[in-house]
C-alpha atoms as a PDB file:
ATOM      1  CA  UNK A   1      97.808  90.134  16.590  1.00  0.00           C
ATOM      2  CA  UNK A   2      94.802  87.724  16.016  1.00  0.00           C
ATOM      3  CA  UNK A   3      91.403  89.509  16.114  1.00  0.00           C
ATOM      4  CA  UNK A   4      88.808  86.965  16.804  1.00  0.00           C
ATOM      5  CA  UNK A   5      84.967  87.530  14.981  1.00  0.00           C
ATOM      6  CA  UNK A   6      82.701  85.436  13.008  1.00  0.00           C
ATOM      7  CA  UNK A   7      83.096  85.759   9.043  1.00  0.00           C
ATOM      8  CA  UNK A   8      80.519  85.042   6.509  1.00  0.00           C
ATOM      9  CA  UNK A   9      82.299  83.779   2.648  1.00  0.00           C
ATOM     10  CA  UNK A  10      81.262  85.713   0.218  1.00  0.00           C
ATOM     11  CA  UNK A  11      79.860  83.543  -2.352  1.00  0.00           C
ATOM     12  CA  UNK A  12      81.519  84.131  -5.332  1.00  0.00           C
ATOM     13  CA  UNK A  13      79.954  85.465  -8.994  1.00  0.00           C
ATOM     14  CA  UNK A  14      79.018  82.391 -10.922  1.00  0.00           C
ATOM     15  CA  UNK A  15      78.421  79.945  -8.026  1.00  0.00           C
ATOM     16  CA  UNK A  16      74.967  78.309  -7.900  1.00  0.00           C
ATOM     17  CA  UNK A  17      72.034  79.862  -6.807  1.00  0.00           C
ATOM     18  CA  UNK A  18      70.226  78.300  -3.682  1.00  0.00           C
ATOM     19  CA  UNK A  19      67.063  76.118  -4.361  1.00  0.00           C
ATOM     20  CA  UNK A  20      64.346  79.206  -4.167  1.00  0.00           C
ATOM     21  CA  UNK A  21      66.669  80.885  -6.825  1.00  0.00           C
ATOM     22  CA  UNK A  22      67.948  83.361  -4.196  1.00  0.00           C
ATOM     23  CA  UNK A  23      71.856  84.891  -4.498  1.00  0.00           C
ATOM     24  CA  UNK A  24      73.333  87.101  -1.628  1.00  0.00           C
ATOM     25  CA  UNK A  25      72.990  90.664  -2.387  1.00  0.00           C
ATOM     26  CA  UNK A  26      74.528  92.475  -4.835  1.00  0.00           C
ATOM     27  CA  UNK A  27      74.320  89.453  -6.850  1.00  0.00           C
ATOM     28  CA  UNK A  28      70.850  88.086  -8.629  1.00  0.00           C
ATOM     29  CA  UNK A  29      70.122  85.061  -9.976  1.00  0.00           C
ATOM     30  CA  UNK A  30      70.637  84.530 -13.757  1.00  0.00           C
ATOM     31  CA  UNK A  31      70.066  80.947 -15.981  1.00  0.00           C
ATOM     32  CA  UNK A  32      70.522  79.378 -11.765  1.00  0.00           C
ATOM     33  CA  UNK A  33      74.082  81.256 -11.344  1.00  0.00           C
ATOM     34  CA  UNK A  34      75.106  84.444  -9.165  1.00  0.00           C
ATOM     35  CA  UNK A  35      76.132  87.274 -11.192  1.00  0.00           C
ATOM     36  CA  UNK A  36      76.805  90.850 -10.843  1.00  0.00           C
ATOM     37  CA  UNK A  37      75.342  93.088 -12.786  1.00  0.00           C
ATOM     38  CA  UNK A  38      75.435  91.747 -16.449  1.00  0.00           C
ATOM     39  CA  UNK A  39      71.740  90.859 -16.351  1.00  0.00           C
ATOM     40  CA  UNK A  40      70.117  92.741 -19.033  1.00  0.00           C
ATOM     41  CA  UNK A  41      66.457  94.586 -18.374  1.00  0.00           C
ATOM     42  CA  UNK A  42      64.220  96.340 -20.926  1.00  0.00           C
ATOM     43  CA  UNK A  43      65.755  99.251 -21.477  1.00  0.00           C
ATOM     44  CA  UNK A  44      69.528  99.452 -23.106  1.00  0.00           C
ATOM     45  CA  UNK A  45      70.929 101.908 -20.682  1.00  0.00           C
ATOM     46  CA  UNK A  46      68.712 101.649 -17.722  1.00  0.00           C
ATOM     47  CA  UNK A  47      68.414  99.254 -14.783  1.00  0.00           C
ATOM     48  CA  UNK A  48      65.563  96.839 -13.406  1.00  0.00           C
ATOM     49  CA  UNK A  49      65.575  94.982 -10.448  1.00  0.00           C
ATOM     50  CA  UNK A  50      67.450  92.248 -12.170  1.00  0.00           C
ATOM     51  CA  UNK A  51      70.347  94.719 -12.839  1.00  0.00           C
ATOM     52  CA  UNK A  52      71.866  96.807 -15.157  1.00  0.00           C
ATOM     53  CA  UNK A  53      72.628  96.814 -19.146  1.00  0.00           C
ATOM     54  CA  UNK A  54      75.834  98.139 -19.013  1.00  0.00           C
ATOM     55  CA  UNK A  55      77.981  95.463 -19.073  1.00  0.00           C
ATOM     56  CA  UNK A  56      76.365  93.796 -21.405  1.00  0.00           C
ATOM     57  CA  UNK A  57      74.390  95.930 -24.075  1.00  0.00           C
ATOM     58  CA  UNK A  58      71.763  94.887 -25.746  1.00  0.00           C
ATOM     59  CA  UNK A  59      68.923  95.738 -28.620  1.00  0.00           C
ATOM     60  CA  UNK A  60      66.250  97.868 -27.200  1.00  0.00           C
ATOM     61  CA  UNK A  61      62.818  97.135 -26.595  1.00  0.00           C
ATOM     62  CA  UNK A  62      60.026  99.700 -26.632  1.00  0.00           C
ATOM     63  CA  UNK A  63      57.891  99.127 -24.309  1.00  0.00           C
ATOM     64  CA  UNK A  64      55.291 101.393 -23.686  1.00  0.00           C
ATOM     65  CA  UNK A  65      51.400 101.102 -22.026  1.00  0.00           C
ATOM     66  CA  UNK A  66      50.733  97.616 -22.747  1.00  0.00           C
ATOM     67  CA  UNK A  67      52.606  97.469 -25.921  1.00  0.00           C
ATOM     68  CA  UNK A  68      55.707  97.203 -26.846  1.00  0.00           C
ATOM     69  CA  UNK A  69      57.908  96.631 -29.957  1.00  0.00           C
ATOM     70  CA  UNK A  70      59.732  93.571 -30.960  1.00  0.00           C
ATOM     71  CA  UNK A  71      62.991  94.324 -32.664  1.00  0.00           C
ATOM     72  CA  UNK A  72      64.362  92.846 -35.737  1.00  0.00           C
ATOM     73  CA  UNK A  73      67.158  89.698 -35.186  1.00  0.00           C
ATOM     74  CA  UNK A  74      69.562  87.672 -36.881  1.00  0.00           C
ATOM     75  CA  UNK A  75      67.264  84.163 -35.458  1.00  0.00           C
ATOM     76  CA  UNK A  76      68.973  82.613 -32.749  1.00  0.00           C
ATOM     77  CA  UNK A  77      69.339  79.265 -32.484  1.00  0.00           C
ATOM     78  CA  UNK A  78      66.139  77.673 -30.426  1.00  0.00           C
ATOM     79  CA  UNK A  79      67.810  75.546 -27.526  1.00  0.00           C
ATOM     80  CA  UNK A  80      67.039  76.812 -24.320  1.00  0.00           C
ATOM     81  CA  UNK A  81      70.168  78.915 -24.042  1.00  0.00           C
ATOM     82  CA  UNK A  82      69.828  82.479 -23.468  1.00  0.00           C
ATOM     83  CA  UNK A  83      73.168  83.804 -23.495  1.00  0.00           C
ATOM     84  CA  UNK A  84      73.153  84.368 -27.031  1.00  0.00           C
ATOM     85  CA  UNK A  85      70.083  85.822 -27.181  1.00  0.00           C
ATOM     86  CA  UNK A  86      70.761  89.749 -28.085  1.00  0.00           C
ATOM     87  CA  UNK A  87      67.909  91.795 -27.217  1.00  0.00           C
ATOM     88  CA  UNK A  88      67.708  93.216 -24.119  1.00  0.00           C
ATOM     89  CA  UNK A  89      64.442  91.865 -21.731  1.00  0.00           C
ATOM     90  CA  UNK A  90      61.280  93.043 -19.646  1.00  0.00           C
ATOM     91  CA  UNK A  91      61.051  92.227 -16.097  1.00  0.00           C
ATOM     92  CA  UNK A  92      57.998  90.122 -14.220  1.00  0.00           C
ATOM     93  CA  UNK A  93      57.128  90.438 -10.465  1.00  0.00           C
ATOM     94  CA  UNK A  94      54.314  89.850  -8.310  1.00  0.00           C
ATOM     95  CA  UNK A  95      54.930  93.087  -6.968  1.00  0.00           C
ATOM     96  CA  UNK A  96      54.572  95.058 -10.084  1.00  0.00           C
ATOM     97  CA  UNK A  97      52.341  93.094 -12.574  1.00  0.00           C
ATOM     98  CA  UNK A  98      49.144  91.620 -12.545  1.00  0.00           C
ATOM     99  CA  UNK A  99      48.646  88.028 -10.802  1.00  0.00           C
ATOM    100  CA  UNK A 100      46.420  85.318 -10.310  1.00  0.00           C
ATOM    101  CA  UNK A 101      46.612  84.050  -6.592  1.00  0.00           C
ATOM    102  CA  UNK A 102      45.254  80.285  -6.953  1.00  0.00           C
ATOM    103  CA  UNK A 103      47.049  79.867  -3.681  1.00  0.00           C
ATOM    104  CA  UNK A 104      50.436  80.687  -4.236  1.00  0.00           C
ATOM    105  CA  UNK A 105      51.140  81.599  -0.284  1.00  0.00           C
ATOM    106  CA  UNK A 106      52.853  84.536  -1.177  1.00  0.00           C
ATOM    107  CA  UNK A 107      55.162  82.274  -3.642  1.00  0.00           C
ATOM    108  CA  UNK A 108      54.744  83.444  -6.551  1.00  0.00           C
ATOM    109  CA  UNK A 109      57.173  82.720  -9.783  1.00  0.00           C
ATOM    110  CA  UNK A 110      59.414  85.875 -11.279  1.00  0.00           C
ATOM    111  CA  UNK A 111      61.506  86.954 -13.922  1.00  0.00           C
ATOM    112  CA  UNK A 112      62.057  88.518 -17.651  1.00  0.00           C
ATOM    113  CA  UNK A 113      61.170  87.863 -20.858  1.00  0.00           C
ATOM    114  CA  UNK A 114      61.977  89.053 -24.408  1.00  0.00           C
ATOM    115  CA  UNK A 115      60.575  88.571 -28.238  1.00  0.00           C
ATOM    116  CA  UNK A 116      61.961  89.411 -31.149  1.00  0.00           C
ATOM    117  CA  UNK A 117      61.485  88.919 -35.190  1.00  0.00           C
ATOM    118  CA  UNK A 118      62.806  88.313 -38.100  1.00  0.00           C
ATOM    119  CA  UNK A 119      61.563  88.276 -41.773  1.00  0.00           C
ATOM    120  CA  UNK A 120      59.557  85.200 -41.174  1.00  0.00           C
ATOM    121  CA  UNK A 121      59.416  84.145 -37.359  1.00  0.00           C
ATOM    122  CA  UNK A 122      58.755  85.667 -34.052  1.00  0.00           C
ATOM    123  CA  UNK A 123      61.191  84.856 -31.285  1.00  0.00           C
ATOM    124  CA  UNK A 124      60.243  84.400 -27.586  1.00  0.00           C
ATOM    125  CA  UNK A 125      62.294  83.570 -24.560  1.00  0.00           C
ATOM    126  CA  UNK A 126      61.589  83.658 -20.927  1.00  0.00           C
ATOM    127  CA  UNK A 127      63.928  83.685 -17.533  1.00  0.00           C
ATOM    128  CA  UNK A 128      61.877  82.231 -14.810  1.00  0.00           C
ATOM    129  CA  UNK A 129      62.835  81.667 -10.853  1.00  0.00           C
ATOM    130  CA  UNK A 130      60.392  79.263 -10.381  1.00  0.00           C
ATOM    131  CA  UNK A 131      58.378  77.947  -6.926  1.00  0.00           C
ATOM    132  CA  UNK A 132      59.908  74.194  -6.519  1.00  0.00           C
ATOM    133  CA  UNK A 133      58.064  71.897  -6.251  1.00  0.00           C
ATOM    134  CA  UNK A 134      58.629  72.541  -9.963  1.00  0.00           C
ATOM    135  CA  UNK A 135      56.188  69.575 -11.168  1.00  0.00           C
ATOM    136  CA  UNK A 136      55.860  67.006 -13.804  1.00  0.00           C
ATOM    137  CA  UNK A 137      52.459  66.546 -14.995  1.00  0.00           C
ATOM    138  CA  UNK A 138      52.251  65.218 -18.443  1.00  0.00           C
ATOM    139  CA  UNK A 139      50.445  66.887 -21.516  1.00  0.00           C
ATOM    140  CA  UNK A 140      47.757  68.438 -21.545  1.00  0.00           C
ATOM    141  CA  UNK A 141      47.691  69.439 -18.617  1.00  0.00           C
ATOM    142  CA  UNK A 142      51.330  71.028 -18.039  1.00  0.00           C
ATOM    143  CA  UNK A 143      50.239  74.411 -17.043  1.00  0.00           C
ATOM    144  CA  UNK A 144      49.701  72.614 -13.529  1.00  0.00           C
ATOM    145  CA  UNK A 145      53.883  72.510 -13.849  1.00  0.00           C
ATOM    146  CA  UNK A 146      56.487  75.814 -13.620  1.00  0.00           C
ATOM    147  CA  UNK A 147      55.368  76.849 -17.021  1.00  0.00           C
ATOM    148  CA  UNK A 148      55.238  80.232 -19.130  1.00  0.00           C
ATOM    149  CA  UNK A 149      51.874  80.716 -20.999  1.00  0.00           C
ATOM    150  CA  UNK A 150      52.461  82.800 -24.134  1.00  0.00           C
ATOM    151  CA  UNK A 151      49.513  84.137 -25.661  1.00  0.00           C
ATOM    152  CA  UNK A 152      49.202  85.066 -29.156  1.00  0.00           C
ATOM    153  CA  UNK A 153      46.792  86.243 -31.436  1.00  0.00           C
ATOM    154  CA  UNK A 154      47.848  86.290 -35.307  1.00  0.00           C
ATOM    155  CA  UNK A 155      45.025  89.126 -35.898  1.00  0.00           C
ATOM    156  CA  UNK A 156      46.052  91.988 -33.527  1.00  0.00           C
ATOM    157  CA  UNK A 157      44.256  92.946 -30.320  1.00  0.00           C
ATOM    158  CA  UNK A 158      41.290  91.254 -30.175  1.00  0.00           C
ATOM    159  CA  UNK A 159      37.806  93.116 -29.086  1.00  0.00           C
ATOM    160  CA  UNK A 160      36.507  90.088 -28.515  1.00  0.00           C
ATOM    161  CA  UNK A 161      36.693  87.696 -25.410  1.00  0.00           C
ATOM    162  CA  UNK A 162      36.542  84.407 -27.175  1.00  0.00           C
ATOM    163  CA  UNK A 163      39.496  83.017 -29.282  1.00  0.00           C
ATOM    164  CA  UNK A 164      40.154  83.482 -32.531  1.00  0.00           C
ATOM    165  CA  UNK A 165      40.899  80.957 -34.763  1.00  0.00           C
ATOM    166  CA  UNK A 166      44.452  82.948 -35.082  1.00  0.00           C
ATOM    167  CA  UNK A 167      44.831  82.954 -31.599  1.00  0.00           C
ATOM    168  CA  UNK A 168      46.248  80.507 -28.743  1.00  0.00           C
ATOM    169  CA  UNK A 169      47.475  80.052 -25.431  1.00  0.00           C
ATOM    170  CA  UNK A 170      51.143  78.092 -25.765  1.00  0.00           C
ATOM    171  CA  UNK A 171      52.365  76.625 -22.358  1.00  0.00           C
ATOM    172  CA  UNK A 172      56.130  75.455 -22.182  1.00  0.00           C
ATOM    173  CA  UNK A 173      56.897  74.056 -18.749  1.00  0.00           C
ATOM    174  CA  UNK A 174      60.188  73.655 -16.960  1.00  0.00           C
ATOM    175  CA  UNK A 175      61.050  70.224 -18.625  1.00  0.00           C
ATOM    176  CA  UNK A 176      60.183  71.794 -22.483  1.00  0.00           C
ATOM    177  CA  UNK A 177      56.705  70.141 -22.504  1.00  0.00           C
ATOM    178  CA  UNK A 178      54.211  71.807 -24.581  1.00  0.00           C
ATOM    179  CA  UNK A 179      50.625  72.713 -24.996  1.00  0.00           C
ATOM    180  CA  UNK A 180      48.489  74.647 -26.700  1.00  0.00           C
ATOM    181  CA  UNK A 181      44.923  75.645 -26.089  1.00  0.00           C
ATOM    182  CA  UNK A 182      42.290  78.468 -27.397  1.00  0.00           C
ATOM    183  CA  UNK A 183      38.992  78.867 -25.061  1.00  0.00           C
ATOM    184  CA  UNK A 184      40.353  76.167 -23.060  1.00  0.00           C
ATOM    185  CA  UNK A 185      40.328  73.134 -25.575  1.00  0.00           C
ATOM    186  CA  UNK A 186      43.781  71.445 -26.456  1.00  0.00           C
ATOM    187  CA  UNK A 187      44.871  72.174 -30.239  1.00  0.00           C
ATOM    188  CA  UNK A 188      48.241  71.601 -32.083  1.00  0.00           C
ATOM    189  CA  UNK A 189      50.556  74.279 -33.822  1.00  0.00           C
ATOM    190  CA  UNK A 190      52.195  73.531 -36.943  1.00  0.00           C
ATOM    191  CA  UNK A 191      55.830  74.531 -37.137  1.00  0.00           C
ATOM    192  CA  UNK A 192      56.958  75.889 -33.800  1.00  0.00           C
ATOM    193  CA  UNK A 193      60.099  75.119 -31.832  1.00  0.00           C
ATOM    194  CA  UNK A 194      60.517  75.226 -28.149  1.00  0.00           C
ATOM    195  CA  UNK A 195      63.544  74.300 -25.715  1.00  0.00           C
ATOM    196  CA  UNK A 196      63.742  74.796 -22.230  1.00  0.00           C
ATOM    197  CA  UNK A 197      66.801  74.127 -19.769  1.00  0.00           C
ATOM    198  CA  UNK A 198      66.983  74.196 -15.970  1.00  0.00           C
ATOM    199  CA  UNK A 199      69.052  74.494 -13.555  1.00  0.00           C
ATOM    200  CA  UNK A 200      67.572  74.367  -9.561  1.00  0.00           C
ATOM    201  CA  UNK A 201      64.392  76.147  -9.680  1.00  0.00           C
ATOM    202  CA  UNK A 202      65.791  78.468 -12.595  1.00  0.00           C
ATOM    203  CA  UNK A 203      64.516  77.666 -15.837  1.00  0.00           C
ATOM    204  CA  UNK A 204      64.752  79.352 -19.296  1.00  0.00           C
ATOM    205  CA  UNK A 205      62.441  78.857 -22.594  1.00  0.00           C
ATOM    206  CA  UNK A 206      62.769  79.738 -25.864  1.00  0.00           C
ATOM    207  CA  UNK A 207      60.151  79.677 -29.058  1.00  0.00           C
ATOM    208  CA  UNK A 208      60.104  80.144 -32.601  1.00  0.00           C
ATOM    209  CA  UNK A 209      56.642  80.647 -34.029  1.00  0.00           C
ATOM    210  CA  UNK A 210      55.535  80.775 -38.103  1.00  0.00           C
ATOM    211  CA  UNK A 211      52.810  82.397 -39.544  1.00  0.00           C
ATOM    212  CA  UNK A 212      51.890  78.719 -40.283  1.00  0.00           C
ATOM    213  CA  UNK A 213      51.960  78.173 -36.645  1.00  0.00           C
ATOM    214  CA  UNK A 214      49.194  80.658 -36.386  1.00  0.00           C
ATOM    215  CA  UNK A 215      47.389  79.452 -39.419  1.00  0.00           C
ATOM    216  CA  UNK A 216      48.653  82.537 -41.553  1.00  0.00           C
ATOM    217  CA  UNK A 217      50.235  83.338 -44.241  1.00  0.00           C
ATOM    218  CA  UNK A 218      52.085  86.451 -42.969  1.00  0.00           C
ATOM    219  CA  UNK A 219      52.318  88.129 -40.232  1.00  0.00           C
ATOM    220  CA  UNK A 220      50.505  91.681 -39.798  1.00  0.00           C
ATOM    221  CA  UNK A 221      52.009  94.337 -38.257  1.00  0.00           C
ATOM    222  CA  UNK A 222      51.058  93.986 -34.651  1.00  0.00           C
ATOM    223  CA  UNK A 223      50.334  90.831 -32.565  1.00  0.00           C
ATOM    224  CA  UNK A 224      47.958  90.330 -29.455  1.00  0.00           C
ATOM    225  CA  UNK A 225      50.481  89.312 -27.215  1.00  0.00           C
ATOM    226  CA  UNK A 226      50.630  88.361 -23.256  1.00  0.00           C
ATOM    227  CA  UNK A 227      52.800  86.235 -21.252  1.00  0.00           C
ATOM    228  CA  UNK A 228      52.734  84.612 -17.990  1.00  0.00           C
ATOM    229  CA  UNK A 229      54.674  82.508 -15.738  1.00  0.00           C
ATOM    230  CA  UNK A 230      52.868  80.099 -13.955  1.00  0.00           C
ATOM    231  CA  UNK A 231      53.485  78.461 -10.437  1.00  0.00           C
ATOM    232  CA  UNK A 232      52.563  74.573  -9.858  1.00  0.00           C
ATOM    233  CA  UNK A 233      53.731  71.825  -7.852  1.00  0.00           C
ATOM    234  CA  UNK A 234      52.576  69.254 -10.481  1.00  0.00           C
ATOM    235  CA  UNK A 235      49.354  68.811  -9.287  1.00  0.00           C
ATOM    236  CA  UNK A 236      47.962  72.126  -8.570  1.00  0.00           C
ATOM    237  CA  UNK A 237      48.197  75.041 -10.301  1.00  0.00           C
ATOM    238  CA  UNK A 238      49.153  78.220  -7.885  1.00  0.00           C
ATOM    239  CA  UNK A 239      49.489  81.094  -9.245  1.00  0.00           C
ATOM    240  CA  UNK A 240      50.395  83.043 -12.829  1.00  0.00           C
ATOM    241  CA  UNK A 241      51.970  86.404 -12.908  1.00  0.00           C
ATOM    242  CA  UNK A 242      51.268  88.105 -16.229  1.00  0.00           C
ATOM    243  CA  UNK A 243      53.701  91.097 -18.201  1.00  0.00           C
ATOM    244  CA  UNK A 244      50.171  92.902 -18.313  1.00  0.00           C
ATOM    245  CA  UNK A 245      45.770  92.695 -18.286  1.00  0.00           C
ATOM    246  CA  UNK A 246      44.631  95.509 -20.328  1.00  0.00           C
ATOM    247  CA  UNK A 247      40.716  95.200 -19.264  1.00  0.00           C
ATOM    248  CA  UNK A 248      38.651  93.868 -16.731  1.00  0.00           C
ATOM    249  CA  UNK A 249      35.421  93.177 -14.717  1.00  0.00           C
ATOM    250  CA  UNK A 250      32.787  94.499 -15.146  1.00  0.00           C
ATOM    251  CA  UNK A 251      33.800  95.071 -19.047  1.00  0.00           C
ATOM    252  CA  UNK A 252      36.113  91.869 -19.603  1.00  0.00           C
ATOM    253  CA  UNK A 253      34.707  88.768 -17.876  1.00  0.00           C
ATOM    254  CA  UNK A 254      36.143  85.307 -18.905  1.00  0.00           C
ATOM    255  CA  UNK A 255      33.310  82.989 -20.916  1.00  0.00           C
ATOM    256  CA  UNK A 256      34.639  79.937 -19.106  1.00  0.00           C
ATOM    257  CA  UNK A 257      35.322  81.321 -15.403  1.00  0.00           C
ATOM    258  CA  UNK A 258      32.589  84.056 -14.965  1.00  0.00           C
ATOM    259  CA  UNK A 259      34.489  85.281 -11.735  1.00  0.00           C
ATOM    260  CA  UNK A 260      37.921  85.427 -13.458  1.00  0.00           C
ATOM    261  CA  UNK A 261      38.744  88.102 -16.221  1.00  0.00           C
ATOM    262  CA  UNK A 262      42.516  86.911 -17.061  1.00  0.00           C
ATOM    263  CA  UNK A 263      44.455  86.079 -21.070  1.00  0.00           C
ATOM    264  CA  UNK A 264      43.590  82.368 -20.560  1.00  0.00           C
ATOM    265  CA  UNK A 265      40.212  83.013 -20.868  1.00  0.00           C
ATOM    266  CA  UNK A 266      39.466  86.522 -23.042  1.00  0.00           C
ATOM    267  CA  UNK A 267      41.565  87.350 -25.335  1.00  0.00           C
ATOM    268  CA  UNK A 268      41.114  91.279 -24.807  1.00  0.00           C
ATOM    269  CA  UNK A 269      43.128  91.383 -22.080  1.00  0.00           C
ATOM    270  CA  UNK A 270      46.242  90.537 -23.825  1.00  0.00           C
ATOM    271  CA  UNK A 271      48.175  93.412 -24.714  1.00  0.00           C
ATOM    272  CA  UNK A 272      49.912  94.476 -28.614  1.00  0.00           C
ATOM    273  CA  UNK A 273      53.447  93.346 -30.029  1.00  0.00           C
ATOM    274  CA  UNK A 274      54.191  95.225 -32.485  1.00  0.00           C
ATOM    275  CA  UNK A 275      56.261  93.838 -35.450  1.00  0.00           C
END
């Protein structure tokens, strides 16, 4: 007998994701492939919106009220590739971290991130479904690109809005370009190593920062530490959604942007790694 109906394919695990990063449900888009639950979130027996650990376990992070704890790692090797990477990541979205709206049109960029340490370098890398147009502006200004800012401050948690001179904000677009900046003026970072691959609008970053990089001579035991991923077509920037802002207006106000209070522009807003 020959039953007549429309029928949908299934699209199988480890088949492209579409061009907004999007996979049919249950699957989620991971390094721009459907897969099933083998995404790894923060928490080594939990689940995120990205999936579950369970398949694939990984070293815990503590993560706690705007700090968190970066675990100790054999260092991977810095190349854009994050299925080696063996900590288990924090999850980003609009709809449960802080954002800038620069007119993202309810687009705004998503994802998870990770860092990590060992005896001499901290480790970050960053998942991001980006919002194509993905861009290609040209240093400096490649934070108007699908970018993650990482900001870092060498000292701790600063009380004051202003940069440090241990402090910077590190942007890594899309296409592995790289900038740094502290109060808003370009400056360069000795020994540090960044790779980025994508694939559709799913891109992936990786850095390896030195105390050097930071002009130090050791790390202390905590970092100020904030990261974004930022939305632009290129031209414009649209948007940033940021893992956290720990003050505000009317006690945090940016020196550069009096109506803003974000990490770009006062360093008390980033939040604490510890290492």
């Amino acid at each position: 007998m020959l039953v007549g109906g429309c029928y949908a394919p299934q699209l199988p695990e480890g088949a492209p994701c579409t061009s907004n990063g999007a996979c049919p449900a249950p699957l989620t888009c991971s390094v721009g492939h459907c897969v099933s639950n083998a995404i790894r979130d923060a928490l080594a027996d939990g689940t995120s919106g990205l999936g579950s650990d369970a398949a694939r376990p990984c070293t815990p992070i503590t993560v706690g009220s705007a700090q968190l704890t970066a675990p100790t790692i054999q260092a991977p090797v810095i190349d854009g590739d994050l299925s080696d990477w063996p900590t288990c990541f924090v999850t980003i979205d609009a709809s449960a971290n802080p954002t800038r709206d620069l007119g993202a049109n309810g687009m705004f960029p998503s994802g998870r991130f990770s860092i990590a340490r060992d005896a001499s370098h901290v480790f970050v890398a960053a998942e991001v479904i980006g919002v194509p147009p993905l861009g290609m502006q040209p240093p400096p200004s490649v934070y108007l690109n699908n970018s993650v800012s990482v900001y870092v401050d060498g000292a701790g948690h600063s009380t004051m809005a202003t940069y440090g001179p241990h402090a910077a904000q590190i942007v890594v677009d899309h296409a592995n370009q790289v900038q740094a900046f502290r109060d808003g003026n370009t400056i360069t970072l000795p020994n540090m190593v960044t790779a980025a691959k994508t694939n559709q609008a799913t891109y992936t970053i990786e850095m390896q920062l030195a105390p050097s990089s930071l002009f130090l001579s050791s790390f202390g035991a905590t970092l100020g530490f904030d990261i974004g991923f930022e939305g632009g077509d290129g031209t414009t920037q649209t948007s940033e959604v940021l893992w956290v802002e720990t003050c505000g207006p009317p006690d945090c106000v940016c020196t550069m942007a009096s109506a803003v209070s974000a990490p770009y522009c006062d360093a008390r807003e980033f939040g604490v790694a510890a290492l």
